[in-house]
PDB file of N, CA and C in Angstrom:
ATOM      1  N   UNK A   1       0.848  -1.175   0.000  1.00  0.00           N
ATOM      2  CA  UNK A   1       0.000   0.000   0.000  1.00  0.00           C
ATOM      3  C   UNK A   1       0.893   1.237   0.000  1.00  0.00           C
ATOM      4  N   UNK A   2       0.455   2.228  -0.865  1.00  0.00           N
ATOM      5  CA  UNK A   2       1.409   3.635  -1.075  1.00  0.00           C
ATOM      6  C   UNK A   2       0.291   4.169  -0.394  1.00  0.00           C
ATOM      7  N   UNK A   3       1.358   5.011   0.643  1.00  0.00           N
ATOM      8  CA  UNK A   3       0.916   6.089   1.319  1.00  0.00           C
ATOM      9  C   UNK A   3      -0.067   7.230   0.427  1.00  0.00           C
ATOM     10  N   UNK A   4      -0.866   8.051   0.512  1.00  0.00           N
ATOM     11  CA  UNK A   4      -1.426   8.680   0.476  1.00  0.00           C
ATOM     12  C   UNK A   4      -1.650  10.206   0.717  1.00  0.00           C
ATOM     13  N   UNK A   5      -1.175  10.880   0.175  1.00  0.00           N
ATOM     14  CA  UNK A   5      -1.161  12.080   0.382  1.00  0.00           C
ATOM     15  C   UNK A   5      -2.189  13.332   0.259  1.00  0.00           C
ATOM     16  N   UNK A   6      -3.677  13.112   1.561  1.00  0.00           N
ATOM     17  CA  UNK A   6      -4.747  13.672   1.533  1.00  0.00           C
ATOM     18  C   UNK A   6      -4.891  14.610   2.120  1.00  0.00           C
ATOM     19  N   UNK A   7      -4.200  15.322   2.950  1.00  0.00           N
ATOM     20  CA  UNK A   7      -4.444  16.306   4.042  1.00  0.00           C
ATOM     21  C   UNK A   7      -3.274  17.904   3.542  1.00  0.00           C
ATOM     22  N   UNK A   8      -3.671  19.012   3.733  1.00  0.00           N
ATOM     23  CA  UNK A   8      -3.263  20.292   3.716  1.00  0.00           C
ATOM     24  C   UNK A   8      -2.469  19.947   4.766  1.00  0.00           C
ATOM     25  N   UNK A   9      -1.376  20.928   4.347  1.00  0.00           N
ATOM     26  CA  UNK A   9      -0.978  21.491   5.910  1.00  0.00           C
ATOM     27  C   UNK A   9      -1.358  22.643   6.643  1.00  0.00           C
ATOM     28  N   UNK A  10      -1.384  23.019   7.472  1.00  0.00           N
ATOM     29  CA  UNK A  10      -2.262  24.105   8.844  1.00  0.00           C
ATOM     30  C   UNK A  10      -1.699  24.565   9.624  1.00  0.00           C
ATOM     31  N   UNK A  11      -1.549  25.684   9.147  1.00  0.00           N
ATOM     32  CA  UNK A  11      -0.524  26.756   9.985  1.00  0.00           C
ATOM     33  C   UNK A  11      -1.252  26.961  11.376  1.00  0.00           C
ATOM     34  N   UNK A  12      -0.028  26.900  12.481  1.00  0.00           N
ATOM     35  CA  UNK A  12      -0.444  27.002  13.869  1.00  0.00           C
ATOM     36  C   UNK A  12      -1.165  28.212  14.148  1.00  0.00           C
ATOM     37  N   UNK A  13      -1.548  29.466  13.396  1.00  0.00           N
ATOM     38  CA  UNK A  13      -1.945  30.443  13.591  1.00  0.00           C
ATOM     39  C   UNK A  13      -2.543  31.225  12.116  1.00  0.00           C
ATOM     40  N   UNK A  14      -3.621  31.550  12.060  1.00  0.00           N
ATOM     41  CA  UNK A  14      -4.323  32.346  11.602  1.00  0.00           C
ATOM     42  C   UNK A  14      -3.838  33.354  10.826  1.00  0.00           C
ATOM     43  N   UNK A  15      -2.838  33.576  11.378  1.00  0.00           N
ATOM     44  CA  UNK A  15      -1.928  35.329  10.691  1.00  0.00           C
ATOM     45  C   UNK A  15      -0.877  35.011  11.998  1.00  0.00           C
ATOM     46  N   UNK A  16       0.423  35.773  11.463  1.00  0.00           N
ATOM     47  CA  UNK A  16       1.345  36.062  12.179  1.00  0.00           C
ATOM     48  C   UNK A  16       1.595  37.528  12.388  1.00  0.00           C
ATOM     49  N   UNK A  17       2.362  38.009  13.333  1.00  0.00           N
ATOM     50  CA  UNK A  17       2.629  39.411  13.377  1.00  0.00           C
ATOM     51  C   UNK A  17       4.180  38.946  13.801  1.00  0.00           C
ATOM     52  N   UNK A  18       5.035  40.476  14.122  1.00  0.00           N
ATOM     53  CA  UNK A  18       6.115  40.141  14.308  1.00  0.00           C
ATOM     54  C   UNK A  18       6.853  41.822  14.580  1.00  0.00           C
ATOM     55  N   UNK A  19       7.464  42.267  15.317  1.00  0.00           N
ATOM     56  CA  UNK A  19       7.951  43.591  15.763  1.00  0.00           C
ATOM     57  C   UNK A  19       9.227  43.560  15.326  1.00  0.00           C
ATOM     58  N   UNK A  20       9.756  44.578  15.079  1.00  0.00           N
ATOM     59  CA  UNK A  20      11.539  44.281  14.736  1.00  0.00           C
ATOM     60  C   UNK A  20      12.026  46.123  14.894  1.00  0.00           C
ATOM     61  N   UNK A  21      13.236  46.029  15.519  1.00  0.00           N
ATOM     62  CA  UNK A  21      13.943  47.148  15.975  1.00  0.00           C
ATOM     63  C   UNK A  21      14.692  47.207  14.690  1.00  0.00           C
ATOM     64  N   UNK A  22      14.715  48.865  13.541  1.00  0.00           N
ATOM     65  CA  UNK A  22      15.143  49.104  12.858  1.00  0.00           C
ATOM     66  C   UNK A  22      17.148  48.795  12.858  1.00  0.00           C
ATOM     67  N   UNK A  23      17.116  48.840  13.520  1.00  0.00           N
ATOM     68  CA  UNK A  23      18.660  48.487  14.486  1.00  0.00           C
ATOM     69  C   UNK A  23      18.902  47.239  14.320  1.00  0.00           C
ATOM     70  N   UNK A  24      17.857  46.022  14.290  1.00  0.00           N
ATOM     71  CA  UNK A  24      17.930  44.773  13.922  1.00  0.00           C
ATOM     72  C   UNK A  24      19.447  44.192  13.600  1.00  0.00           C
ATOM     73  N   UNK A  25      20.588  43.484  13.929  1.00  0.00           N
ATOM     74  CA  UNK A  25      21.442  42.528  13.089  1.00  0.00           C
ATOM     75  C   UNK A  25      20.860  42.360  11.779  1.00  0.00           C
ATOM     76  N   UNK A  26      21.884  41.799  10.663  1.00  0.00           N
ATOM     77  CA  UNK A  26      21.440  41.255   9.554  1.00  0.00           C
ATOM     78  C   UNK A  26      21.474  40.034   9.923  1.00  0.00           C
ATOM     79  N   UNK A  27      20.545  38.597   9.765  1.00  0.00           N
ATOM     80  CA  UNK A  27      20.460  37.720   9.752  1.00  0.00           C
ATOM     81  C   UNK A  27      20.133  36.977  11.363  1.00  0.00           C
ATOM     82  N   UNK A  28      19.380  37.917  12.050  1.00  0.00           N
ATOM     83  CA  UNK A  28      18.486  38.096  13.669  1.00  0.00           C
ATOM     84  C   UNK A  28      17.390  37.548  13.220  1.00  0.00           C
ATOM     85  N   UNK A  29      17.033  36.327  13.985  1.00  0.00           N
ATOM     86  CA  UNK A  29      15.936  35.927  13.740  1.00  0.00           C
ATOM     87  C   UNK A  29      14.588  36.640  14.025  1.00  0.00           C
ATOM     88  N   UNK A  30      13.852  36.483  13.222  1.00  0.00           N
ATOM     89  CA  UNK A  30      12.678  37.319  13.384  1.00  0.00           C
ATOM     90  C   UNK A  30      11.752  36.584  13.913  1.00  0.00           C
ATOM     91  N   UNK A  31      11.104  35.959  13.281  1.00  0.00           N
ATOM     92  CA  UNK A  31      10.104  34.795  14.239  1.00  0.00           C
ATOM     93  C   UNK A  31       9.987  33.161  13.631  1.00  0.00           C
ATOM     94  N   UNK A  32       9.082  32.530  14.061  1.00  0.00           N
ATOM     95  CA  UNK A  32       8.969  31.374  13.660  1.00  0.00           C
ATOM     96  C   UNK A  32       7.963  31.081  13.052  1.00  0.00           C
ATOM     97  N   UNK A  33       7.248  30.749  11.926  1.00  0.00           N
ATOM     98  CA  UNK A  33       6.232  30.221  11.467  1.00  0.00           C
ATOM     99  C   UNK A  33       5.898  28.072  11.283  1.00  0.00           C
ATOM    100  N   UNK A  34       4.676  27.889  12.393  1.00  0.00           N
ATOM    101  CA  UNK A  34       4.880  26.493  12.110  1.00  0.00           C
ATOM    102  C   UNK A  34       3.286  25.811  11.753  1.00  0.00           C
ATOM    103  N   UNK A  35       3.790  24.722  10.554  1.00  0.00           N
ATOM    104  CA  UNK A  35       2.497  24.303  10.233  1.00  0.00           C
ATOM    105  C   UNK A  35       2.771  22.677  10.368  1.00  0.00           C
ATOM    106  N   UNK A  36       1.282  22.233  10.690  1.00  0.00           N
ATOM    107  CA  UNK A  36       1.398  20.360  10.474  1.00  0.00           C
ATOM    108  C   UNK A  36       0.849  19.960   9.635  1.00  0.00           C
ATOM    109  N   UNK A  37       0.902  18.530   9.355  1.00  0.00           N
ATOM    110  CA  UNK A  37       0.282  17.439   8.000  1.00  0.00           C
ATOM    111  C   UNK A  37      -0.387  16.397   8.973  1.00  0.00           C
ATOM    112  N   UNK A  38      -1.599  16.250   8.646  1.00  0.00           N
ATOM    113  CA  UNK A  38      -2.213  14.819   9.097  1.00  0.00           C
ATOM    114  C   UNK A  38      -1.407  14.218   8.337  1.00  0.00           C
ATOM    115  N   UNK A  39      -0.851  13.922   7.279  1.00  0.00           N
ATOM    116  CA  UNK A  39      -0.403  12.977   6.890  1.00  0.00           C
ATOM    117  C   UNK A  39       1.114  12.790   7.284  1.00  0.00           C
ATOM    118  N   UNK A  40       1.210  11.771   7.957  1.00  0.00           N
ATOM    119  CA  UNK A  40       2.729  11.065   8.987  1.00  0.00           C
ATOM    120  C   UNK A  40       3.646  11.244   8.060  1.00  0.00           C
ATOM    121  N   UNK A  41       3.754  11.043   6.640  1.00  0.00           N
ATOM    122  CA  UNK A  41       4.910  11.258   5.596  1.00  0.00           C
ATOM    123  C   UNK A  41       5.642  11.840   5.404  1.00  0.00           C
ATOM    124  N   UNK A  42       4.366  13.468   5.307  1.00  0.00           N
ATOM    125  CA  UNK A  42       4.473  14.264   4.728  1.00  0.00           C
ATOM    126  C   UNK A  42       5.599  15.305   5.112  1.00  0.00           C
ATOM    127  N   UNK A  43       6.352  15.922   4.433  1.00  0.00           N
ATOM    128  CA  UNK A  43       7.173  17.046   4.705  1.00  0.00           C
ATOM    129  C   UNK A  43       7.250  18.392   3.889  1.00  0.00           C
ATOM    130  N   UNK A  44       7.068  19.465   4.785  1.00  0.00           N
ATOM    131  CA  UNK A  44       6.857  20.713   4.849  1.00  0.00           C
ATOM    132  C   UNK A  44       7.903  21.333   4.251  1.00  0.00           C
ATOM    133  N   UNK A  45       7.380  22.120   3.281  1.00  0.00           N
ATOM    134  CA  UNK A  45       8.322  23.366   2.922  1.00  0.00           C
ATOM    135  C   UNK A  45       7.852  24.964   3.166  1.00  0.00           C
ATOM    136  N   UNK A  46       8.703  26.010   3.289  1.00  0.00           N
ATOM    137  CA  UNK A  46       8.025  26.940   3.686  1.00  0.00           C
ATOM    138  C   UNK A  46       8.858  28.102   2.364  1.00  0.00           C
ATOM    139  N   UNK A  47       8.183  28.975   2.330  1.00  0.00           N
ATOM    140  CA  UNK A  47       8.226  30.028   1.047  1.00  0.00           C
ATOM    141  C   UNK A  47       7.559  31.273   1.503  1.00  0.00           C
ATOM    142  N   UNK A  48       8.405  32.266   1.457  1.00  0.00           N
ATOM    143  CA  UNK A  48       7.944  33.525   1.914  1.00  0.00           C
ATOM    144  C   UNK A  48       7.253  34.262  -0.073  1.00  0.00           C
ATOM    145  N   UNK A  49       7.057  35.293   0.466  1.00  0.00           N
ATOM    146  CA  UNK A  49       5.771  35.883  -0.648  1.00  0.00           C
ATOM    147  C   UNK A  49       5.876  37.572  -0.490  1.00  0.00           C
ATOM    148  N   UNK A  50       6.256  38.019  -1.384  1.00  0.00           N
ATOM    149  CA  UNK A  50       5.553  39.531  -1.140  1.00  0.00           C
ATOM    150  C   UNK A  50       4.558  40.187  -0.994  1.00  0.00           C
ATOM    151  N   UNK A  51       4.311  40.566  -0.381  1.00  0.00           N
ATOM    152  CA  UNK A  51       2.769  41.476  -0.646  1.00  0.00           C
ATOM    153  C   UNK A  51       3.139  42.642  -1.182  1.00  0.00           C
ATOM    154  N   UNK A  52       1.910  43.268  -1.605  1.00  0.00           N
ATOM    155  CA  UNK A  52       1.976  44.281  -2.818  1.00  0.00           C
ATOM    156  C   UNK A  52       2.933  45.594  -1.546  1.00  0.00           C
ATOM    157  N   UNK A  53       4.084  46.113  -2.778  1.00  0.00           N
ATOM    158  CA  UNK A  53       4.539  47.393  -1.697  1.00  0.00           C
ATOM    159  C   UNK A  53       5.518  46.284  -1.053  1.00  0.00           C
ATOM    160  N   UNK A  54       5.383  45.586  -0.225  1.00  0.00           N
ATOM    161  CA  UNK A  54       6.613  45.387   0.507  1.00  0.00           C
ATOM    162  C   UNK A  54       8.107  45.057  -0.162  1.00  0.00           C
ATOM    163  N   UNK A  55       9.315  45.276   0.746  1.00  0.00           N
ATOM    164  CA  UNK A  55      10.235  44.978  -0.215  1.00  0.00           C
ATOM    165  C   UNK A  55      10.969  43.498  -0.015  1.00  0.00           C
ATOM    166  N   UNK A  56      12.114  43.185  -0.159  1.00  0.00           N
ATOM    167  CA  UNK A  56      12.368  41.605  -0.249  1.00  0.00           C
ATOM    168  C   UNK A  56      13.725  42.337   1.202  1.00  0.00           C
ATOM    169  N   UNK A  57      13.316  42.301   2.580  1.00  0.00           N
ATOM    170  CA  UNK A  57      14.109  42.284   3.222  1.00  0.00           C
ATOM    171  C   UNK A  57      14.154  41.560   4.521  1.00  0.00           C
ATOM    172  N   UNK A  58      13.405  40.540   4.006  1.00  0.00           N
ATOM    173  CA  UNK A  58      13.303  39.126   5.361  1.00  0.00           C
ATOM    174  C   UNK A  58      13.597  37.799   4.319  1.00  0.00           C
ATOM    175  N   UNK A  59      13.519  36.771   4.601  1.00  0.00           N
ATOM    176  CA  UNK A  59      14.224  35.608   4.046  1.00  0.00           C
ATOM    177  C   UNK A  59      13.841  34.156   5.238  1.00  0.00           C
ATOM    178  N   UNK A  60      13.264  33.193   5.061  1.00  0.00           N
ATOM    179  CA  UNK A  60      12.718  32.253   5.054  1.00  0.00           C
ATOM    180  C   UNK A  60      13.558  30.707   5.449  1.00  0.00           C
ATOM    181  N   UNK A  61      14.091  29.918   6.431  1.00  0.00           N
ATOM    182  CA  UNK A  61      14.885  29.139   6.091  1.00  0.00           C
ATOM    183  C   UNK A  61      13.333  27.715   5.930  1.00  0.00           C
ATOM    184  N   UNK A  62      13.326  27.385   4.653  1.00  0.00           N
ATOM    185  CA  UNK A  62      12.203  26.668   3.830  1.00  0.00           C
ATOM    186  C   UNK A  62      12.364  25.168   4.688  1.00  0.00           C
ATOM    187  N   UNK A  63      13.035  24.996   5.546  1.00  0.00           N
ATOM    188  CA  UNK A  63      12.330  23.667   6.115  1.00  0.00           C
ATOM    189  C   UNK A  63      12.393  23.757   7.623  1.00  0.00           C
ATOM    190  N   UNK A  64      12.610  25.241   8.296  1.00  0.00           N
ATOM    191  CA  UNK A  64      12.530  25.220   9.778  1.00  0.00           C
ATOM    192  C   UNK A  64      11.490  26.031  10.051  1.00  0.00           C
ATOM    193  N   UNK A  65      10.880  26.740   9.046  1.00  0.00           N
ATOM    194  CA  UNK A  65       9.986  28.163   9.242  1.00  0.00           C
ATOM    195  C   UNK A  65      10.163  29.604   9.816  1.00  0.00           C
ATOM    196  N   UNK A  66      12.092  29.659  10.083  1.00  0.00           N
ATOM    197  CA  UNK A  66      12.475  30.584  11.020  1.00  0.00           C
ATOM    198  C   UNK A  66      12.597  31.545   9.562  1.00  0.00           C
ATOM    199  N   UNK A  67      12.546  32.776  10.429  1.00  0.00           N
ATOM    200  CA  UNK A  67      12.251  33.629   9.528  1.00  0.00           C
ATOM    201  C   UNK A  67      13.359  34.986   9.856  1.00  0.00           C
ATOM    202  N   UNK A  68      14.325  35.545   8.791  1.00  0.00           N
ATOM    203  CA  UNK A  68      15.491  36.350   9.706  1.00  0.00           C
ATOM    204  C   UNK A  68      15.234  37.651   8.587  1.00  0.00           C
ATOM    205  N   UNK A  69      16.200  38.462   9.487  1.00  0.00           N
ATOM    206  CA  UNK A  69      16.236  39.992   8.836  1.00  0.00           C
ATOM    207  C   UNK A  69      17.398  39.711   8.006  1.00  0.00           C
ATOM    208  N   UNK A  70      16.938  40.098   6.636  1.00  0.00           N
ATOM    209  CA  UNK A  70      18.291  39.831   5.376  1.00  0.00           C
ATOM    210  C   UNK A  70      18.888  41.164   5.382  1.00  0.00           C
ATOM    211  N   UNK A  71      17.957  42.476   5.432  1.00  0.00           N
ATOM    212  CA  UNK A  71      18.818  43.848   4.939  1.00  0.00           C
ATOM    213  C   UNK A  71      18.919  44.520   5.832  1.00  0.00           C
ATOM    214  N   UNK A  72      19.556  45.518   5.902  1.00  0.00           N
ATOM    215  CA  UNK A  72      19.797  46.778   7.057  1.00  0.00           C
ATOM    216  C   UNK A  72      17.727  47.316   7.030  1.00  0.00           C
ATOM    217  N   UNK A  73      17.340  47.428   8.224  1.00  0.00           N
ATOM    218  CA  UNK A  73      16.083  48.131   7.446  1.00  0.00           C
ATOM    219  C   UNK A  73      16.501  49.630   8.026  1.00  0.00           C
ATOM    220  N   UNK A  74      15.209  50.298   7.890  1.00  0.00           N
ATOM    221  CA  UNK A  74      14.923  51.676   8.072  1.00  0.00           C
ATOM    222  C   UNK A  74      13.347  51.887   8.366  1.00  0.00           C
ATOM    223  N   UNK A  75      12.963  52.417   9.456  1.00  0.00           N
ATOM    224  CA  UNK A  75      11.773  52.519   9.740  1.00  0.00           C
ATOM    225  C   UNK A  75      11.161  53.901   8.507  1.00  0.00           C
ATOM    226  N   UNK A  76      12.144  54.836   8.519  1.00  0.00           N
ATOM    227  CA  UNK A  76      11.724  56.051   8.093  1.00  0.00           C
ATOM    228  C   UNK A  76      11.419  55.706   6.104  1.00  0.00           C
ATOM    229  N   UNK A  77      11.744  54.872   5.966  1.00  0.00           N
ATOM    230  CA  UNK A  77      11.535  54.539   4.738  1.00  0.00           C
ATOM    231  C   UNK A  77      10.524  53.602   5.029  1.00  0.00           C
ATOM    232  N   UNK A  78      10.713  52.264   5.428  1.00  0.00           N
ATOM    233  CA  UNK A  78       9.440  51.515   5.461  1.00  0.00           C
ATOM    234  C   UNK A  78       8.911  51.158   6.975  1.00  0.00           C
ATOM    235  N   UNK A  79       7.897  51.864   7.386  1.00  0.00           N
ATOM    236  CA  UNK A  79       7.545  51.294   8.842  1.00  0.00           C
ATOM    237  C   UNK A  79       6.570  49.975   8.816  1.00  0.00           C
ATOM    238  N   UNK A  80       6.525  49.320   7.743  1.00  0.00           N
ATOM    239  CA  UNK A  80       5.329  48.147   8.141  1.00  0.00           C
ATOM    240  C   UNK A  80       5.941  47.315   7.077  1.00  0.00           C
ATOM    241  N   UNK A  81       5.635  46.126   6.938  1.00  0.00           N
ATOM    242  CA  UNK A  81       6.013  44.948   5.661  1.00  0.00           C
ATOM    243  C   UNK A  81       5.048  43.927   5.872  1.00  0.00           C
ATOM    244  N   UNK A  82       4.480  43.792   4.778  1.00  0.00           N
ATOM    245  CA  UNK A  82       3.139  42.646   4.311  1.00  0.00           C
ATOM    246  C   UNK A  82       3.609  41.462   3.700  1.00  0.00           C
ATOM    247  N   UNK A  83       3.646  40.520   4.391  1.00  0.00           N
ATOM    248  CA  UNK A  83       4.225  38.744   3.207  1.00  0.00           C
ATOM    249  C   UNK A  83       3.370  38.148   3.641  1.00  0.00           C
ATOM    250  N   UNK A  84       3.334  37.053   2.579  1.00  0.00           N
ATOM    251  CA  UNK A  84       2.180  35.871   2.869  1.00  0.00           C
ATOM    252  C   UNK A  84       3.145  34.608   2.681  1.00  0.00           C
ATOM    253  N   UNK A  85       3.435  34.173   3.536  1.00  0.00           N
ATOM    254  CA  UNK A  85       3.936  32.436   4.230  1.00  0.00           C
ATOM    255  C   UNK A  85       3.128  31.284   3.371  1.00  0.00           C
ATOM    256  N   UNK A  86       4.094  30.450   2.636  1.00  0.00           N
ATOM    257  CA  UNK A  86       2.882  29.510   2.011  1.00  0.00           C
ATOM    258  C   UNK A  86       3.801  28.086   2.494  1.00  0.00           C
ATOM    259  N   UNK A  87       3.004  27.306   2.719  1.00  0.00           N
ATOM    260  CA  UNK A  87       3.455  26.001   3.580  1.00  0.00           C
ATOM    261  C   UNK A  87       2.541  24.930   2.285  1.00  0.00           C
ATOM    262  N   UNK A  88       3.904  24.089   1.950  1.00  0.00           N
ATOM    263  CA  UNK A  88       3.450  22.742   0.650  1.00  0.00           C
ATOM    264  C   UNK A  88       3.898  21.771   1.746  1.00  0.00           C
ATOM    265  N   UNK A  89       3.128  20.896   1.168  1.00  0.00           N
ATOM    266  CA  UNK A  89       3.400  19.047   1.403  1.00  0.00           C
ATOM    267  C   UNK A  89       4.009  18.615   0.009  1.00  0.00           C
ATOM    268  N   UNK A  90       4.152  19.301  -1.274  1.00  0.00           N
ATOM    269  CA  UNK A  90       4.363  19.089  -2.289  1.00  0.00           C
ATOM    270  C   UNK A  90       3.487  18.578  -2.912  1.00  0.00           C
ATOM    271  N   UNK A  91       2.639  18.569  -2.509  1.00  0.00           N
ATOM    272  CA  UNK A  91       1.137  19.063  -3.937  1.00  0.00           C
ATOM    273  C   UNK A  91      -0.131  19.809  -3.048  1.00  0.00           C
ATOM    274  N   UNK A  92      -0.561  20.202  -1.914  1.00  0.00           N
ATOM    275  CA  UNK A  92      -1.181  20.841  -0.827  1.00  0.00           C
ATOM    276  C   UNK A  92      -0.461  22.131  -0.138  1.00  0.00           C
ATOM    277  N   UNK A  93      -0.803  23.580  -0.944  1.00  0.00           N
ATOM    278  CA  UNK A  93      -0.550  24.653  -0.262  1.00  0.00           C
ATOM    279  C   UNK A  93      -1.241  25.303   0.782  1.00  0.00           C
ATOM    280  N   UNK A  94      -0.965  25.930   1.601  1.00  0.00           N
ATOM    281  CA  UNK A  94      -1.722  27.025   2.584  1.00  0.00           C
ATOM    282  C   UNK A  94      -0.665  28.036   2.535  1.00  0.00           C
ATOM    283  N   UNK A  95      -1.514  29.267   2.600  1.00  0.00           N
ATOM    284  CA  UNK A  95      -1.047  30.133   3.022  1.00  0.00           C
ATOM    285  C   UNK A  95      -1.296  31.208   3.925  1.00  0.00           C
ATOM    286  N   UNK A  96      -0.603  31.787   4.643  1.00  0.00           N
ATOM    287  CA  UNK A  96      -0.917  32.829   5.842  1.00  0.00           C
ATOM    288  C   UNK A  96      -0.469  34.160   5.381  1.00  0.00           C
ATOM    289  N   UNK A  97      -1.060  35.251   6.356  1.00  0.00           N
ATOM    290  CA  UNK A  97      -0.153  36.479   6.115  1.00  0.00           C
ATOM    291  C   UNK A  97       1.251  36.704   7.150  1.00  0.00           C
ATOM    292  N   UNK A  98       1.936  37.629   6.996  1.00  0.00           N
ATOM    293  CA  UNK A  98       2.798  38.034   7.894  1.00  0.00           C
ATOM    294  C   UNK A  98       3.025  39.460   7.793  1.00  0.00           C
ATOM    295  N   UNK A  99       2.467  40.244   9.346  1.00  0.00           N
ATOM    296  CA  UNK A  99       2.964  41.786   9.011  1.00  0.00           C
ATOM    297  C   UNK A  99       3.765  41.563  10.184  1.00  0.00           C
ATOM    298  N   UNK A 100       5.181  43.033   9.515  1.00  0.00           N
ATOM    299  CA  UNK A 100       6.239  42.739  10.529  1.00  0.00           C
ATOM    300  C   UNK A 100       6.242  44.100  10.560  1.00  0.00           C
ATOM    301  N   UNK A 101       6.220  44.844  11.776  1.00  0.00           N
ATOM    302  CA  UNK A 101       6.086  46.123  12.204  1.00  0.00           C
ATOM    303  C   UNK A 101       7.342  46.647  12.472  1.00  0.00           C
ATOM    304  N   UNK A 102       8.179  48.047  12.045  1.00  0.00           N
ATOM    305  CA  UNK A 102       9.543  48.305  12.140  1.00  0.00           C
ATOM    306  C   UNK A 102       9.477  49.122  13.153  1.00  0.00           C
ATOM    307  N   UNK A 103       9.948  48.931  14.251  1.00  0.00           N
ATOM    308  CA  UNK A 103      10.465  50.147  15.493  1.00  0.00           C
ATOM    309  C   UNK A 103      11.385  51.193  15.643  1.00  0.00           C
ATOM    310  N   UNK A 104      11.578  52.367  15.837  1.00  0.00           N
ATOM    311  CA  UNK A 104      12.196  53.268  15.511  1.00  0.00           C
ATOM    312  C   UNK A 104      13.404  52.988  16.706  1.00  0.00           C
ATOM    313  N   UNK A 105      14.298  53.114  16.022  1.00  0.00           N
ATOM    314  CA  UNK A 105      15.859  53.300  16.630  1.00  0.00           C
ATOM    315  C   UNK A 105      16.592  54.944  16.731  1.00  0.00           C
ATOM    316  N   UNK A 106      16.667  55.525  17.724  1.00  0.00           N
ATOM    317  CA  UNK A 106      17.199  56.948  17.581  1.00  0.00           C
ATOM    318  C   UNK A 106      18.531  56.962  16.547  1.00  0.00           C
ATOM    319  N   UNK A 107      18.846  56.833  15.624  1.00  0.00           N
ATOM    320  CA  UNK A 107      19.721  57.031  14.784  1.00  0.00           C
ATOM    321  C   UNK A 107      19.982  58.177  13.872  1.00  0.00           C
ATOM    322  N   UNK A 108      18.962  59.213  14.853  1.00  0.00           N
ATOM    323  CA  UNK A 108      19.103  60.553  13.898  1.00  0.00           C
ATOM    324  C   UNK A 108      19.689  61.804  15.200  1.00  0.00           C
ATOM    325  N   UNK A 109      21.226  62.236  15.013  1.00  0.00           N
ATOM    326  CA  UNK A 109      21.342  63.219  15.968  1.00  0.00           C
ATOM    327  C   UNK A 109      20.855  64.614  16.114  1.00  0.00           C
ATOM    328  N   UNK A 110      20.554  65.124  16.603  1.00  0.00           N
ATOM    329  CA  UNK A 110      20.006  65.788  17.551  1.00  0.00           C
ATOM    330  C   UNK A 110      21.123  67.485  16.433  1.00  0.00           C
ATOM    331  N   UNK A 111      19.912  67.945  16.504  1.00  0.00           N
ATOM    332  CA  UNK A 111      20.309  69.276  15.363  1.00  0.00           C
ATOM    333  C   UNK A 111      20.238  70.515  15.510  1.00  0.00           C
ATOM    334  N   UNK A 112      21.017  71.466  15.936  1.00  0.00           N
ATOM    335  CA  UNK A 112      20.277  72.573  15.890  1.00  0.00           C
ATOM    336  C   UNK A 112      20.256  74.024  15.373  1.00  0.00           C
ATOM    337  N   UNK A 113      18.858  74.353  15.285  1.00  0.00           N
ATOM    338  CA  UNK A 113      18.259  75.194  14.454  1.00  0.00           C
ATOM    339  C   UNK A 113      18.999  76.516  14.348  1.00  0.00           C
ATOM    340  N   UNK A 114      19.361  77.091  15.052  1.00  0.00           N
ATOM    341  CA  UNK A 114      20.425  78.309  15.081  1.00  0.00           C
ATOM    342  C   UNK A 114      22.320  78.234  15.567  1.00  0.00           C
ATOM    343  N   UNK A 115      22.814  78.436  14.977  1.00  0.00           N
ATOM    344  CA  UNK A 115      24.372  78.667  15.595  1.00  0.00           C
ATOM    345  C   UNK A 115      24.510  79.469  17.122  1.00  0.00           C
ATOM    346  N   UNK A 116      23.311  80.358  17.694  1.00  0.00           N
ATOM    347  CA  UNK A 116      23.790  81.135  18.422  1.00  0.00           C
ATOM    348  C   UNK A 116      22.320  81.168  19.069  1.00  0.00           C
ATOM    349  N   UNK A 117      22.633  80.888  20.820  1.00  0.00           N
ATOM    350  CA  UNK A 117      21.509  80.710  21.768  1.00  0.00           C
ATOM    351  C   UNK A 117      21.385  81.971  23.216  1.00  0.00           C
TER     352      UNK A 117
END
């Protein structure tokens, strides 16, 4: 008897969110995304996704679901990022969203307006 490959996989959560300090390391893990298979066989791959507007500065390791900061970010350029997480069994997709919210890091000094006080 050949196994059978009937069941989706099912992300542990609905939507993910995720906070990140513009200051971030490159390659700081960001969070974890995890899904299961009724089917005992089966093995998971994971694939990150753009959403419209966001840019490509997170990165996916496709069989742990950890999810890391690839670029320097910048809040003042982008404060929010939209991806959608898609989890295969290799023929059964799901997919989730992921917003990752950028936190401001003081990285701007302190300026001032006249030479003479």
């Amino acid at each position: 008897i050949v196994p059978k490959n009937e069941y989706p996989p099912e992300f542990a959560e609905n939507q993910y969110s995720a906070i990140v300090s513009e200051s971030a390391p490159l390659n700081s893990l960001l969070t974890t995304v995890s899904a299961a298979d009724k089917d005992h066989d089966s093995e998971i791959t994971y694939s990150l996704v753009l959403g419209g507007g966001s840019r490509d500065d997170f990165y996916i390791d496709s069989t742990s679901g950890e999810i890391y900061v690839k670029n320097q970010l910048n809040r003042e350029n982008t404060s929010a990022y939209l991806y959608f997480v898609k989890a295969s069994d290799g023929i059964h997709v799901r997919q989730v969203s992921l917003l990752v919210t950028v936190i401001d890091h003081n990285d701007n000094t302190p300026v001032f307006n006249s030479s003479v006080y």
